[in-house]
C-alpha atoms as a PDB file:
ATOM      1  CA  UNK A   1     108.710  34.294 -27.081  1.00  0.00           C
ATOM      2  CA  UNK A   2     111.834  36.025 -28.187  1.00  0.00           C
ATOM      3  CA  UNK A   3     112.823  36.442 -32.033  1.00  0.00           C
ATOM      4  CA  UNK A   4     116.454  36.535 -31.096  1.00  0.00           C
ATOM      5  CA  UNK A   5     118.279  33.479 -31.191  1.00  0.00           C
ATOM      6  CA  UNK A   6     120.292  31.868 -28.292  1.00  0.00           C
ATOM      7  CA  UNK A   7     124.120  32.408 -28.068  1.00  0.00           C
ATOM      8  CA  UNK A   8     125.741  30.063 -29.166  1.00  0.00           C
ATOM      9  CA  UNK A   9     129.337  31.337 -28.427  1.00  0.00           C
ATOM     10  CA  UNK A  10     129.659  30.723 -24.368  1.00  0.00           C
ATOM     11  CA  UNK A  11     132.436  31.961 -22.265  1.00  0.00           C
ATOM     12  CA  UNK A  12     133.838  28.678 -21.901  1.00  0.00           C
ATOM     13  CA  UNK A  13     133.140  26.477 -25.289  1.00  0.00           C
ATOM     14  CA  UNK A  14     130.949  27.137 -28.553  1.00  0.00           C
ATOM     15  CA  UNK A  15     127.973  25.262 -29.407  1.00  0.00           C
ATOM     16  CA  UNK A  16     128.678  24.164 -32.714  1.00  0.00           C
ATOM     17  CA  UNK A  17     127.172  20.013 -32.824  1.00  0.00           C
ATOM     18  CA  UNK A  18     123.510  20.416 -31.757  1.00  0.00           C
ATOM     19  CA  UNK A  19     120.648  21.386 -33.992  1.00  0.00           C
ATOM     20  CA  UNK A  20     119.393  24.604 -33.883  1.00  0.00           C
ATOM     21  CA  UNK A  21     115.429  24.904 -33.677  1.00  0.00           C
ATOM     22  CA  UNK A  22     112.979  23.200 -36.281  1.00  0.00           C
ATOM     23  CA  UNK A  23     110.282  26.228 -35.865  1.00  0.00           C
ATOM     24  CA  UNK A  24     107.271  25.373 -37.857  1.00  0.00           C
ATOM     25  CA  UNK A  25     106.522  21.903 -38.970  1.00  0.00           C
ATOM     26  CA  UNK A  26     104.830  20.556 -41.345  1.00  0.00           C
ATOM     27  CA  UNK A  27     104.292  17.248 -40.529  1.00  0.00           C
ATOM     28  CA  UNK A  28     101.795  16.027 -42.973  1.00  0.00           C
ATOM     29  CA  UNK A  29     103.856  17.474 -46.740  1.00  0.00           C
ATOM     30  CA  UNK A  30     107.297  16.538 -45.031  1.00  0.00           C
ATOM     31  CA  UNK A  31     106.344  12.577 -44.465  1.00  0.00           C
ATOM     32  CA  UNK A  32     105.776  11.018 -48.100  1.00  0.00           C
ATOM     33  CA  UNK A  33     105.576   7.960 -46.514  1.00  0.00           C
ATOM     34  CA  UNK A  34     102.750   8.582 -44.611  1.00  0.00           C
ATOM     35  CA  UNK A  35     100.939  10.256 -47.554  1.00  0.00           C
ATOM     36  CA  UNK A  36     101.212   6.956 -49.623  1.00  0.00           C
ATOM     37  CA  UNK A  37     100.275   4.780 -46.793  1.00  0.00           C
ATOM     38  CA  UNK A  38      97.286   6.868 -46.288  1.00  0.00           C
ATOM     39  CA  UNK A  39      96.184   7.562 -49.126  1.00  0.00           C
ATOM     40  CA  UNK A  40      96.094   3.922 -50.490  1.00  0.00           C
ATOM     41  CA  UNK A  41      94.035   3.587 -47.461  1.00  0.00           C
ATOM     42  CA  UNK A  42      91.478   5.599 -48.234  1.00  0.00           C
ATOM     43  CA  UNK A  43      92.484   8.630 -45.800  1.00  0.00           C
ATOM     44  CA  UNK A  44      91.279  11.739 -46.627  1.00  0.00           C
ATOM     45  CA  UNK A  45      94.646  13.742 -47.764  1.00  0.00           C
ATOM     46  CA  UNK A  46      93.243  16.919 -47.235  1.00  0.00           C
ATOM     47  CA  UNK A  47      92.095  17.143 -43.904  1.00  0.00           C
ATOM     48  CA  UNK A  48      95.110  15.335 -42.909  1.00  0.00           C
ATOM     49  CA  UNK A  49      97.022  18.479 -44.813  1.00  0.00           C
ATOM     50  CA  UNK A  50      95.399  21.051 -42.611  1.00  0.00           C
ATOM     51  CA  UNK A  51      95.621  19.260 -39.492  1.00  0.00           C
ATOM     52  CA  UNK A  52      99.718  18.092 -40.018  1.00  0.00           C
ATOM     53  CA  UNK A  53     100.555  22.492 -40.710  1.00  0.00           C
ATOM     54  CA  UNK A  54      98.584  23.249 -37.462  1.00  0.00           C
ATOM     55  CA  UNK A  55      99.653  20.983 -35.472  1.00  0.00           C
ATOM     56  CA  UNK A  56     103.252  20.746 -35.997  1.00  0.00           C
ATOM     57  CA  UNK A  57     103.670  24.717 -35.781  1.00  0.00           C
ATOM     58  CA  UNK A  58     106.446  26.140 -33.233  1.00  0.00           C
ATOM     59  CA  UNK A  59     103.674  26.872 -31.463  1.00  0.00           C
ATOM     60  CA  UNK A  60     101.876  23.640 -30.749  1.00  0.00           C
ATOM     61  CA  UNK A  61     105.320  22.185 -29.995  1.00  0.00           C
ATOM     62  CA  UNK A  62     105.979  24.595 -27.394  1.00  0.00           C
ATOM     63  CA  UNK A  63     102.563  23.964 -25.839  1.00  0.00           C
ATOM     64  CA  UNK A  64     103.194  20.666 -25.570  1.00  0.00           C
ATOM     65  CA  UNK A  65     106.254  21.120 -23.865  1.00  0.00           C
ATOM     66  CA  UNK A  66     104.421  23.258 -21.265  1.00  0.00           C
ATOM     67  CA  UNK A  67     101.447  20.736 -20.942  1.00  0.00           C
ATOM     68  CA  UNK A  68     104.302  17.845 -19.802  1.00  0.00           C
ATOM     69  CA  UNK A  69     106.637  20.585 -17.759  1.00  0.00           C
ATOM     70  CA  UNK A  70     103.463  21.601 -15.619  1.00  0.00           C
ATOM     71  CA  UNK A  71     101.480  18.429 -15.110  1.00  0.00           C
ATOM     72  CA  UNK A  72      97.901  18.027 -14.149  1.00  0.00           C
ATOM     73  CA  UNK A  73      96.852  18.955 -10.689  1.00  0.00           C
ATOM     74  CA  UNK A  74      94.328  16.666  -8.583  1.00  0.00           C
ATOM     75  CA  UNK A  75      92.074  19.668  -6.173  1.00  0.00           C
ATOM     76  CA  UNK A  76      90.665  17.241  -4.203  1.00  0.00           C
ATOM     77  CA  UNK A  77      88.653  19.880  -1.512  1.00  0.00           C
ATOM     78  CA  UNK A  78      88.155  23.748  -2.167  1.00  0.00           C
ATOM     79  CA  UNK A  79      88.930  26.445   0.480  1.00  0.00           C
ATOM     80  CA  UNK A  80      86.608  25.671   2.985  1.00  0.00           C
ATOM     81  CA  UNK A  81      86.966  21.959   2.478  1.00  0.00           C
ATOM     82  CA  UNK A  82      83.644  20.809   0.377  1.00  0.00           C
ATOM     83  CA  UNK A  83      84.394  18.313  -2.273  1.00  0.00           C
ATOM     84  CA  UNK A  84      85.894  19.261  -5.809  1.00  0.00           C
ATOM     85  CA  UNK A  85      87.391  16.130  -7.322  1.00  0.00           C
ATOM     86  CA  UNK A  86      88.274  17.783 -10.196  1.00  0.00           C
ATOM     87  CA  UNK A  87      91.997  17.874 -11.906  1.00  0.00           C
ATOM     88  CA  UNK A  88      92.969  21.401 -12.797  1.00  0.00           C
ATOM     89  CA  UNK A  89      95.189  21.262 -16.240  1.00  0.00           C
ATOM     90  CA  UNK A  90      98.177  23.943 -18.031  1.00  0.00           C
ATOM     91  CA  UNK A  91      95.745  25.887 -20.454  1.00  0.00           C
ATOM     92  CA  UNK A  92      98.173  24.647 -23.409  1.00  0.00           C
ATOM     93  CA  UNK A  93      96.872  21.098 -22.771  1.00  0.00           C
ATOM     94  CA  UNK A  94      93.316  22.755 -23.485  1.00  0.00           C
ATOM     95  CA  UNK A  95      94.499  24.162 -26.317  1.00  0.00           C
ATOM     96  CA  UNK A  96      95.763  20.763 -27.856  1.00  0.00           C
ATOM     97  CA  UNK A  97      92.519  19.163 -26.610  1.00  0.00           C
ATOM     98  CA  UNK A  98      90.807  21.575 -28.478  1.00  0.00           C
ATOM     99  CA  UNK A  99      92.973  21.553 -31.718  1.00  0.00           C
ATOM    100  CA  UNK A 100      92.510  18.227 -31.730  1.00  0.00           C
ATOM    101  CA  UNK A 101      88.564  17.639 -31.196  1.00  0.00           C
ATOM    102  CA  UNK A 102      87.768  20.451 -33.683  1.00  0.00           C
ATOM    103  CA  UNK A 103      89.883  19.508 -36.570  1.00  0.00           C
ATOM    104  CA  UNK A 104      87.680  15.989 -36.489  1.00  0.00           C
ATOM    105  CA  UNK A 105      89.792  13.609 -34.574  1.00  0.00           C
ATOM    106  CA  UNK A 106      87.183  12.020 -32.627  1.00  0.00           C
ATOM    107  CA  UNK A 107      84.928  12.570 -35.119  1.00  0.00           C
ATOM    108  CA  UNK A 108      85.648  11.599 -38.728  1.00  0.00           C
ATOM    109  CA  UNK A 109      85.322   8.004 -38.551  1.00  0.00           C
ATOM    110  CA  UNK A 110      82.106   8.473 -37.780  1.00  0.00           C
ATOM    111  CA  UNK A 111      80.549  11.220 -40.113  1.00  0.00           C
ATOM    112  CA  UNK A 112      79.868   9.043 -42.827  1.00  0.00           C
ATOM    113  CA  UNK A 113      83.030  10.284 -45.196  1.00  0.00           C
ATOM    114  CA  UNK A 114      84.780   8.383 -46.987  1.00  0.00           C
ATOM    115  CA  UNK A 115      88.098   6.751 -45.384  1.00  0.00           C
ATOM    116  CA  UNK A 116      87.282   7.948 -41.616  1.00  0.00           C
ATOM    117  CA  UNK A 117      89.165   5.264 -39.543  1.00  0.00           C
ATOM    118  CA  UNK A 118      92.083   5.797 -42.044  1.00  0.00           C
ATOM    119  CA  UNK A 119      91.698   9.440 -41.561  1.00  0.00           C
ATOM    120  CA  UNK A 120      91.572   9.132 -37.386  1.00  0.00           C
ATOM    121  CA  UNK A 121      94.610   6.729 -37.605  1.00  0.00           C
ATOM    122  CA  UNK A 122      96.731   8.922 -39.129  1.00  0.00           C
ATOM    123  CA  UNK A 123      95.457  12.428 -36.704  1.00  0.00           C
ATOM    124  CA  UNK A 124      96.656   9.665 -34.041  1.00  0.00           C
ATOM    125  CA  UNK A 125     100.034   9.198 -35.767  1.00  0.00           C
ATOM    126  CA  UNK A 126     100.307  12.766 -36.114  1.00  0.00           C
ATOM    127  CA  UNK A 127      99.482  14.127 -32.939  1.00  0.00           C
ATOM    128  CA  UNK A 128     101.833  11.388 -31.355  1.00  0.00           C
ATOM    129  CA  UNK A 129     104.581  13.263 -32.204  1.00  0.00           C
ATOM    130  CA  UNK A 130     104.036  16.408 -30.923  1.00  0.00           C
ATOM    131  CA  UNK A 131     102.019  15.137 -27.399  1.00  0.00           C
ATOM    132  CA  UNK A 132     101.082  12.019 -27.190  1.00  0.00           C
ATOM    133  CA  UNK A 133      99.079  12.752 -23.815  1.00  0.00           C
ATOM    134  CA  UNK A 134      96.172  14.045 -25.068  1.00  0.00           C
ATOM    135  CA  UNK A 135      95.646  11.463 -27.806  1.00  0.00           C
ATOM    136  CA  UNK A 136      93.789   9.110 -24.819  1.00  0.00           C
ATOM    137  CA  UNK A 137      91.089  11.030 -24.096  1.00  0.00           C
ATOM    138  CA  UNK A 138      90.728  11.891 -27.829  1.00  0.00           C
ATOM    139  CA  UNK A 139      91.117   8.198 -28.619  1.00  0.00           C
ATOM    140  CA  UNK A 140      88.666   7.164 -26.275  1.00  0.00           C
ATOM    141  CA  UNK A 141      85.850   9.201 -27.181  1.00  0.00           C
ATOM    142  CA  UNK A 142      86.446   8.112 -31.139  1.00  0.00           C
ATOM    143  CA  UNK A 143      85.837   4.931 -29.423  1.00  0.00           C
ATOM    144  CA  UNK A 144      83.127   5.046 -27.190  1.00  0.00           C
ATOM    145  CA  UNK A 145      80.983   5.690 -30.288  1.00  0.00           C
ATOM    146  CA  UNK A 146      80.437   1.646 -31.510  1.00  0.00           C
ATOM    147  CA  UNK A 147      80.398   0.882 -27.440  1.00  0.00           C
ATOM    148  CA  UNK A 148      77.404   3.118 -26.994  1.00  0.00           C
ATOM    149  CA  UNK A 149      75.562   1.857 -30.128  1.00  0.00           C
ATOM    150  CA  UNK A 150      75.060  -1.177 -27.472  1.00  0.00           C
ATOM    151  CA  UNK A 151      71.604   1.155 -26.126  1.00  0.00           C
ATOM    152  CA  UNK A 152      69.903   2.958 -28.394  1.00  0.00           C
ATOM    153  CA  UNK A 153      68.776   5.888 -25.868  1.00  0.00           C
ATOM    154  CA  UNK A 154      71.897   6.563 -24.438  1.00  0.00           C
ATOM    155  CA  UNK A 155      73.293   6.503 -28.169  1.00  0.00           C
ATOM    156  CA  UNK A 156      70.947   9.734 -28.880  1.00  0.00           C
ATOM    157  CA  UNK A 157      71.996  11.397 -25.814  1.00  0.00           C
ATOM    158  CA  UNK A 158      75.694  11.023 -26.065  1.00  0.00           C
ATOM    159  CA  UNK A 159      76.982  10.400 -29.699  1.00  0.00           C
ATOM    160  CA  UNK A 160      75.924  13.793 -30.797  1.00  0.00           C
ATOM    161  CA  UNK A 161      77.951  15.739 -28.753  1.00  0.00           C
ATOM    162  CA  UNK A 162      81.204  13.264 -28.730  1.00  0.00           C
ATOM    163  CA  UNK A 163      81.099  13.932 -32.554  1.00  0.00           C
ATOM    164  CA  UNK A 164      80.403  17.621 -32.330  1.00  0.00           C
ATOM    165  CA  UNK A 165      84.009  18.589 -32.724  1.00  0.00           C
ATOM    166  CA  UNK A 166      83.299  21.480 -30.143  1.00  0.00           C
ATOM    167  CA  UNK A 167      85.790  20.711 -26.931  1.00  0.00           C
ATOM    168  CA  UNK A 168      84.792  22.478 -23.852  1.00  0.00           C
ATOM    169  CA  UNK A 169      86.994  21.032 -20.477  1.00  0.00           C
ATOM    170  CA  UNK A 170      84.592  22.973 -18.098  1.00  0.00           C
ATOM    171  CA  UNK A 171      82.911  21.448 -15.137  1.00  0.00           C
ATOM    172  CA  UNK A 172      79.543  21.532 -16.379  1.00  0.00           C
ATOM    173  CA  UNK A 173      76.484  19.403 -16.650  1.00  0.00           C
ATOM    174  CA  UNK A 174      76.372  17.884 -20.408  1.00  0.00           C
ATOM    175  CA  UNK A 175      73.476  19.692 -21.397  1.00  0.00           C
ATOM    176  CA  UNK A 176      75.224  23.115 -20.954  1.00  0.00           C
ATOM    177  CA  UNK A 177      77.895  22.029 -23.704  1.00  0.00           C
ATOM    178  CA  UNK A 178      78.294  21.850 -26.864  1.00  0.00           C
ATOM    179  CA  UNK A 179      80.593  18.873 -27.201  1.00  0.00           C
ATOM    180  CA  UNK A 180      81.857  16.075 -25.282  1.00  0.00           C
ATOM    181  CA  UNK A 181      84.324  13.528 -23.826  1.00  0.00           C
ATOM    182  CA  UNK A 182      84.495  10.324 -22.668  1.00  0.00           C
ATOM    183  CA  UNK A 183      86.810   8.177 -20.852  1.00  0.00           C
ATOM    184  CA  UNK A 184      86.842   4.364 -19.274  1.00  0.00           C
ATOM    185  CA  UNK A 185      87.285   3.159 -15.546  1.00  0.00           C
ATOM    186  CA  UNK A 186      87.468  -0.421 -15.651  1.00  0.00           C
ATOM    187  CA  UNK A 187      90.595  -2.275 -13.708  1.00  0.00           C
ATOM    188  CA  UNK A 188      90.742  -2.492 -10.099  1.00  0.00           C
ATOM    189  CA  UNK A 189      92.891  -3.476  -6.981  1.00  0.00           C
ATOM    190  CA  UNK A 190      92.225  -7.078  -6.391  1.00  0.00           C
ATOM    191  CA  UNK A 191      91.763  -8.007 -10.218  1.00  0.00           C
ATOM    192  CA  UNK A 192      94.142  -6.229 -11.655  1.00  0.00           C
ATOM    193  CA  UNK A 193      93.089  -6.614 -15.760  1.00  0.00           C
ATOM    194  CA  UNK A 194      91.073  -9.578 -15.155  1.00  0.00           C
ATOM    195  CA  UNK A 195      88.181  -7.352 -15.088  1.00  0.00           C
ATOM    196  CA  UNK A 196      85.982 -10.471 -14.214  1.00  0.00           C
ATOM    197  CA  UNK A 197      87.462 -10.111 -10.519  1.00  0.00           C
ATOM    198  CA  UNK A 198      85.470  -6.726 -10.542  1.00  0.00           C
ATOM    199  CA  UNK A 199      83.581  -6.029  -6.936  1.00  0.00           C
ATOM    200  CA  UNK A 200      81.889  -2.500  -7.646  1.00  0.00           C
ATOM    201  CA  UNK A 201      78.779  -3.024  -6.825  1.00  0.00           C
ATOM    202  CA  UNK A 202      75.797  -1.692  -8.735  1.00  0.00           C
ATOM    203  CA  UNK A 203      72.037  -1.169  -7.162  1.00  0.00           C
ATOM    204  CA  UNK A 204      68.837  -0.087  -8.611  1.00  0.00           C
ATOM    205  CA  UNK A 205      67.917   3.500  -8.483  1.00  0.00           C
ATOM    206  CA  UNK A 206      64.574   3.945 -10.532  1.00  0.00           C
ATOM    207  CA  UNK A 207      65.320   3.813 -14.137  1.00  0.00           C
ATOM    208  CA  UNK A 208      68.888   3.803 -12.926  1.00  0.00           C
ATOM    209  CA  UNK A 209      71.637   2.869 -10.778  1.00  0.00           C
ATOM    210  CA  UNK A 210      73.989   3.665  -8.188  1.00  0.00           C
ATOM    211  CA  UNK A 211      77.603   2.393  -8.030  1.00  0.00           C
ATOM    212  CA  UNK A 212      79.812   1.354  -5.222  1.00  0.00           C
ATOM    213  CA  UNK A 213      83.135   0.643  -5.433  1.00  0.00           C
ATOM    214  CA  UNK A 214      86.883   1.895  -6.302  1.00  0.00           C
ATOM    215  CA  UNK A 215      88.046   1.778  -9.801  1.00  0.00           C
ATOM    216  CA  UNK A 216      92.365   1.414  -9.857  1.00  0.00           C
ATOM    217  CA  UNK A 217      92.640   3.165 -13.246  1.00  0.00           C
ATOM    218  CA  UNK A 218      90.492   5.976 -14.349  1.00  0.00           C
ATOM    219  CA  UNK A 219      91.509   7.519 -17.788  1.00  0.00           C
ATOM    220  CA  UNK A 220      91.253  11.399 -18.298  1.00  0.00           C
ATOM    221  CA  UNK A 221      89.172  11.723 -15.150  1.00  0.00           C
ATOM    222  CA  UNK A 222      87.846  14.904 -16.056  1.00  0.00           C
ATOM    223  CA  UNK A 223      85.570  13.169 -18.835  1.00  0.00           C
ATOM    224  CA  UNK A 224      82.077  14.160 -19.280  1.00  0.00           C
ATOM    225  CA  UNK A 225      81.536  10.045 -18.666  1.00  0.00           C
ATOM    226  CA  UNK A 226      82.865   7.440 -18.432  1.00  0.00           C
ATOM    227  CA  UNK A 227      82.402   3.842 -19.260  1.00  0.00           C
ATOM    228  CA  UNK A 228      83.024   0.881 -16.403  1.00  0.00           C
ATOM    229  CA  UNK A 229      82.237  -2.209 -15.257  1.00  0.00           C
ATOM    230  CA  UNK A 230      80.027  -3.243 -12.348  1.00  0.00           C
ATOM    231  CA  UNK A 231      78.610  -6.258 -10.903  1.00  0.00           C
ATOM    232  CA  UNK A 232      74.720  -5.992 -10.921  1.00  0.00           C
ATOM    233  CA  UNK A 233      71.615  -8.343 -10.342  1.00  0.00           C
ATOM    234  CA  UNK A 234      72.251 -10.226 -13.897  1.00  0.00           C
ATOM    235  CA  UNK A 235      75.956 -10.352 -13.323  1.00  0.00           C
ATOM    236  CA  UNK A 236      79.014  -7.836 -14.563  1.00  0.00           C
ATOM    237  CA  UNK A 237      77.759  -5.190 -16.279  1.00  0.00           C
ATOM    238  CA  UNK A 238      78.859  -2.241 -18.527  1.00  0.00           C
ATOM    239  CA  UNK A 239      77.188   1.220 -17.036  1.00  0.00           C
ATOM    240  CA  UNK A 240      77.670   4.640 -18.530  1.00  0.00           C
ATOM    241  CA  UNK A 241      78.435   7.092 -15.651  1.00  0.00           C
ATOM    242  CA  UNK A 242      78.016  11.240 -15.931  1.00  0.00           C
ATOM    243  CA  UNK A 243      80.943  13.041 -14.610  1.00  0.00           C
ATOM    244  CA  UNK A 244      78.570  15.879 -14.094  1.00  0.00           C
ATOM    245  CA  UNK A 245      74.402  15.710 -12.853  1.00  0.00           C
ATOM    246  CA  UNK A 246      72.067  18.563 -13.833  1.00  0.00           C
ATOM    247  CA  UNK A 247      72.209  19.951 -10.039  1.00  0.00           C
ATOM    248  CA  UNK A 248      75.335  18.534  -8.749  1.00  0.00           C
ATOM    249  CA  UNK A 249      78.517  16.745  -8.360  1.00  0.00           C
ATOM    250  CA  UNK A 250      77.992  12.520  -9.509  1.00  0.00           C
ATOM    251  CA  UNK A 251      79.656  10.783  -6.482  1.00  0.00           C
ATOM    252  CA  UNK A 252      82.765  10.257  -7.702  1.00  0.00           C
ATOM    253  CA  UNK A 253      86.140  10.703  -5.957  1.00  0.00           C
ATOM    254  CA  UNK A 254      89.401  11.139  -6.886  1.00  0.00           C
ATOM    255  CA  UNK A 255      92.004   9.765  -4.364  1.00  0.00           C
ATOM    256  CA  UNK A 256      94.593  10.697  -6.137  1.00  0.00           C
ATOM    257  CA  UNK A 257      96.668  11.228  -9.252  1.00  0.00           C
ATOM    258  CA  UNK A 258      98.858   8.149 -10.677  1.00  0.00           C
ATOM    259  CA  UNK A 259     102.216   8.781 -11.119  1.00  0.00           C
ATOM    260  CA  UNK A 260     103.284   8.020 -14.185  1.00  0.00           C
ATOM    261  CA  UNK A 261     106.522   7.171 -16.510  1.00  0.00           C
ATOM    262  CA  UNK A 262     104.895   8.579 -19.611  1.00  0.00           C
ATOM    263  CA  UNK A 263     101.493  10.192 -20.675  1.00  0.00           C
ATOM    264  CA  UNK A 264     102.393  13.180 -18.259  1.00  0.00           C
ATOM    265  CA  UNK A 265      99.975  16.201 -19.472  1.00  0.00           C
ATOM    266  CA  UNK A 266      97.368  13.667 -19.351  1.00  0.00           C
ATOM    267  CA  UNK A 267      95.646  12.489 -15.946  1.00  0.00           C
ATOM    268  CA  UNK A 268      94.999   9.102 -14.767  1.00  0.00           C
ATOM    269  CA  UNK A 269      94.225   8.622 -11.282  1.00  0.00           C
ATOM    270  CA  UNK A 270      92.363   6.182  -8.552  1.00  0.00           C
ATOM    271  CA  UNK A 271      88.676   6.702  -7.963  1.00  0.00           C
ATOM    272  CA  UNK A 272      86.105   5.599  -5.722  1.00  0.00           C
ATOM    273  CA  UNK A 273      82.310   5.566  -6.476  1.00  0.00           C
ATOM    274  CA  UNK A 274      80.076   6.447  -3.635  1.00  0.00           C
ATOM    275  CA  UNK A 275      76.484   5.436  -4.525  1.00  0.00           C
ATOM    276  CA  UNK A 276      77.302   7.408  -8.190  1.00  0.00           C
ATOM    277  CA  UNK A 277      74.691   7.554 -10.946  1.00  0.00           C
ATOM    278  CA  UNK A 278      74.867   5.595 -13.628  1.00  0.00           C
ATOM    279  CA  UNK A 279      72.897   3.512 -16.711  1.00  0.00           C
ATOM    280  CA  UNK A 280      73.072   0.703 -18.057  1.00  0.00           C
ATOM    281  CA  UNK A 281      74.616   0.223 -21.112  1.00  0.00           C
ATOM    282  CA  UNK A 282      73.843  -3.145 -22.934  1.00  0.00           C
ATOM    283  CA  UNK A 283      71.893  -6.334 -21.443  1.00  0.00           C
ATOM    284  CA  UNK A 284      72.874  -6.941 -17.761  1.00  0.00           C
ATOM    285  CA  UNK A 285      75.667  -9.545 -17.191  1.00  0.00           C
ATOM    286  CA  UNK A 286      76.945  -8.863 -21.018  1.00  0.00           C
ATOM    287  CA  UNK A 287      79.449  -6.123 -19.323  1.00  0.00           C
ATOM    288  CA  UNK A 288      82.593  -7.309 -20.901  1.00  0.00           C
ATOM    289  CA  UNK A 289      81.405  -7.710 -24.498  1.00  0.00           C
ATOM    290  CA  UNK A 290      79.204  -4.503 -24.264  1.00  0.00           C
ATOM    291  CA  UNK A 291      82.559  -2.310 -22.871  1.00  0.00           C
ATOM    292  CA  UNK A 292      84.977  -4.605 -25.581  1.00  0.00           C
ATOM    293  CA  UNK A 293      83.660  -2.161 -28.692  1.00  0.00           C
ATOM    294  CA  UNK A 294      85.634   0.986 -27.099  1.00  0.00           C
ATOM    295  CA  UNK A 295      88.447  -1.005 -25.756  1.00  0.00           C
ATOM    296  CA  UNK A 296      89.134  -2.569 -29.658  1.00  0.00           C
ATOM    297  CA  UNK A 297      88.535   0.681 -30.955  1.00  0.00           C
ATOM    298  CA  UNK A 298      91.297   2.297 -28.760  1.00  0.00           C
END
């Protein structure tokens, strides 16, 4: 970006009624009112410092800008026409993932600190201002933490690495990275958000099972999982369900992107499971209170 500043004296009129630009922001040490509220509250005012300089800088802002200008990209097929289903994002949306996830929002409510809920609630507030977008997936892996808590195996596997406060977007298996995401599928066609209504079907598979069905509204579709709703043998169900297997691709397909009024650097598309892996999270038929920990918590 240039140094020089844009003319303001034009052939035909002079700018002299609009603001020039804010550059750097502070948006933590320039809101008192935010400080007091979070503060009394418990917050932890120095982390909150840190994170308000960084990301209100001239720089975040003008990644964010770039992040909504050039919206995500569904690539359905590759080349030759094999299966990607994978959405391809503007590398400053990475870059405000990754601001984001390392300086603890998805993380500090649950590290034992004093004040973390406080502290998250006010990253949310202050990331909202500069891109909203990428506070869902952020939000939802802060709260797929007390959701997961619902099976004690799957708690070890996953919780560590949503907390890591490492962000890596890459399509890789979750054992090759060092921190995770995770998003929620849950509404579909025919029920709309009476998620009772669900008709994804979900069969045995060994220790685990294999999902059938089309989910209306996937969140951040590139999560490294995903939490959703099917109907199994004991009745609706909450399942946890990899984005990635060790070998290959889970069975999950993106139809397409939604189109959407706001929330535009983030994706959010249509999905279909075909015979996808998943496990069981919580007692079969309890799907609704099991999935209702991440959906408060959001």
């Amino acid at each position: 970006m240039s140094d020089l500043p844009p003319r303001s004296d034009l052939s035909s009129h002079e700018v002299t009624n609009q603001p020039v630009a804010q550059g750097d922001l502070d948006l933590w040490a320039q809101d008192p009112a935010l400080q007091t509220h979070a503060v009394a509250a418990g917050a932890r005012a120095e982390t909150l410092a840190r994170y308000g300089a960084a990301i209100g800088t001239a720089e975040m802002q003008e990644a964010a800008r770039q992040a909504n200008r050039q919206p995500p990209e569904l690539l359905a097929f590759d080349a030759a026409g094999r299966r990607l289903d994978e959405v391809r994002f503007h590398p400053d949306y990475h870059r405000l993932m990754e601001l984001g996830i390392t300086s603890g929002y998805a993380a500090v409510a649950w590290d034992g600190g004093q004040g973390g809920h406080a502290t998250h609630a006010a990253m949310v507030y202050l990331t909202s201002q500069i891109e909203p977008g990428v506070c869902c997936p952020m939000t939802m892996t802060y709260a797929a933490v007390p959701a997961l808590r619902a099976e004690p195996e799957l708690f070890a596997q996953w919780v560590p690495k949503l907390i890591a406060r490492a962000y890596d977007g890459s399509a890789r298996p979750m054992a090759r990275k060092a921190g995770l995401t995770m998003g929620m599928a849950l509404t579909e066609k025919q029920a709309g958000s009476d998620v009772r209504a669900t008709t994804t079907r979900a069969e045995r598979d060994g220790p685990d099972y294999r999902l059938t069905g089309h989910k209306w509204f996937c969140s951040a579709p590139m999560s490294d999982g995903f939490l959703t709703l099917a109907q199994a043998s004991g009745g609706l169900t909450c399942f946890v369900v990899p984005r990635w297997l060790e070998q290959e691709r889970n069975a999950i397909r993106l139809m397409r992107l939604k189109d959407k009024l706001g929330n535009r650097a983030n994706a959010s598309a249509e999905i279909e499971y075909h015979g996808a892996i998943a496990h069981r999270l919580g007692d079969a038929g309890d799907g609704i209170r099991t999935v209702i920990e991440m959906i408060h918590h959001t």
